[in-house]
Protein backbone atom coordinates (compact mmCIF):
# COMPACT_ATOMS: atom_id res chain seq x y z
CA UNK A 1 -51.54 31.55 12.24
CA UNK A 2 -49.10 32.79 9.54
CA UNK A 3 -47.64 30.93 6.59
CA UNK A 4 -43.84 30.65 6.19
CA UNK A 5 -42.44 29.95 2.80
CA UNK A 6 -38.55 28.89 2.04
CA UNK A 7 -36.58 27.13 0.00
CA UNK A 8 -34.21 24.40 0.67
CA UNK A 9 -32.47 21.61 -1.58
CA UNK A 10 -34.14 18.43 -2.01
CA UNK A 11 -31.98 16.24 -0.27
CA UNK A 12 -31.51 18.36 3.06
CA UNK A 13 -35.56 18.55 3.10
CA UNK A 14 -35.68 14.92 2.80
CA UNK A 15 -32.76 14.17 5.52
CA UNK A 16 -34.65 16.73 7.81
CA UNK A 17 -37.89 15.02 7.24
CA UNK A 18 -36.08 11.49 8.17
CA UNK A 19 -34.60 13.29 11.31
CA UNK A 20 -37.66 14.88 12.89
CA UNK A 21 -39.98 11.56 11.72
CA UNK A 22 -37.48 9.75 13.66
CA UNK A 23 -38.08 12.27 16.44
CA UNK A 24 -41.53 11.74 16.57
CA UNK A 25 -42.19 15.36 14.84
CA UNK A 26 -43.12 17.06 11.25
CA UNK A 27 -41.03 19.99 9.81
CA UNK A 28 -43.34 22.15 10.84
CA UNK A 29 -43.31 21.56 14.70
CA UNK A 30 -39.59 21.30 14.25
CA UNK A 31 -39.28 24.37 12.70
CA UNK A 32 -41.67 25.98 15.36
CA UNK A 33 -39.87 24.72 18.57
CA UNK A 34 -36.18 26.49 16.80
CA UNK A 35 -38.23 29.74 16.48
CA UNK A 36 -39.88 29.54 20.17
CA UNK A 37 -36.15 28.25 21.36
CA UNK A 38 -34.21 31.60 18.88
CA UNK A 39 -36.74 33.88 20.26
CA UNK A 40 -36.86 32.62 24.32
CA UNK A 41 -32.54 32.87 24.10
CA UNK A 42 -32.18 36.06 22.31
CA UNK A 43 -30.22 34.17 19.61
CA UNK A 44 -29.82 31.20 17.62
CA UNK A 45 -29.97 28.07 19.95
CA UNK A 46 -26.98 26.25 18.67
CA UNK A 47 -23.03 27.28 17.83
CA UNK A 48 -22.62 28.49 14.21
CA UNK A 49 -19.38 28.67 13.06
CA UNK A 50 -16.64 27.37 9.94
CA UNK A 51 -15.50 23.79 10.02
CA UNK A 52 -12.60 22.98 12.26
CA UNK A 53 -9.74 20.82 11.31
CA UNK A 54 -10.49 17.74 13.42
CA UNK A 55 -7.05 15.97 15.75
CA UNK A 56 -5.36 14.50 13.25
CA UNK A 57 -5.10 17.33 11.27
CA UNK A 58 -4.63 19.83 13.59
CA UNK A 59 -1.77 17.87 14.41
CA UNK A 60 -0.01 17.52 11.03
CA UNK A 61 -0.10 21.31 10.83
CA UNK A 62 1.52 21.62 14.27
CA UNK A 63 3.75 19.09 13.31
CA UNK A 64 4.69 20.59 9.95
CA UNK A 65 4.52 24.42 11.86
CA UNK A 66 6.95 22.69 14.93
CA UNK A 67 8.94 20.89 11.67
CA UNK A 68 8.40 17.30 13.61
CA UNK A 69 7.76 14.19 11.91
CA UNK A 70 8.43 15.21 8.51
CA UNK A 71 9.52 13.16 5.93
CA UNK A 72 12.70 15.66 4.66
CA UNK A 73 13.61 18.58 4.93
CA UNK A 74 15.69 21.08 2.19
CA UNK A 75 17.96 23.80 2.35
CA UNK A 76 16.70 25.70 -0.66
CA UNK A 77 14.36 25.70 -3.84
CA UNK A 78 16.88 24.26 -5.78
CA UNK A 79 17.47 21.74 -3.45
CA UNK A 80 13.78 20.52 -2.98
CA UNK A 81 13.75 20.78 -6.74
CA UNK A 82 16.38 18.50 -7.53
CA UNK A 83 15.09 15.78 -5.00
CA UNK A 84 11.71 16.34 -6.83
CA UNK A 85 13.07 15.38 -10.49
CA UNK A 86 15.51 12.45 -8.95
CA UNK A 87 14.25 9.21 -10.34
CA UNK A 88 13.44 6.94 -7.32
């Protein structure tokens, strides 16, 4: 058996620890049954990839892109700048 040494922030070590107690595992089997899983698929056994903006927002930007739903709309800089100094 080999030794494997990382490090990791405190909190996500804890929350991991709470996770795979609750699973009815230690970090270490955890951690064992990604590497079997990695090395059986060829690759890492879960989707990695950046955040996606989730409906609501995706929808506001379509809205703003598809110029729907929005509040007013200006003509020019000056315009927009003017209604931005008016006094409400």
């Amino acid at each position: 058996m080999a030794n494997v040494a990382f490090r990791m922030d405190d909190k996500l070590k804890t929350d991991m620890q709470t996770l795979v107690k609750n699973l009815g595992m230690d970090l270490t089997t955890a951690f064992n049954i990604f590497a079997q899983q990695a090395v059986r698929e060829q690759r890492i056994p879960f989707e990695i990839r950046m955040d996606v903006p989730n409906k609501d927002t995706m929808e506001a930007m379509n809205n703003t892109l598809e110029g729907k739903n929005l509040s007013k709309t200006f003509d020019s800089v000056a315009e927009l700048m003017e209604d931005l100094s008016a006094e409400d």
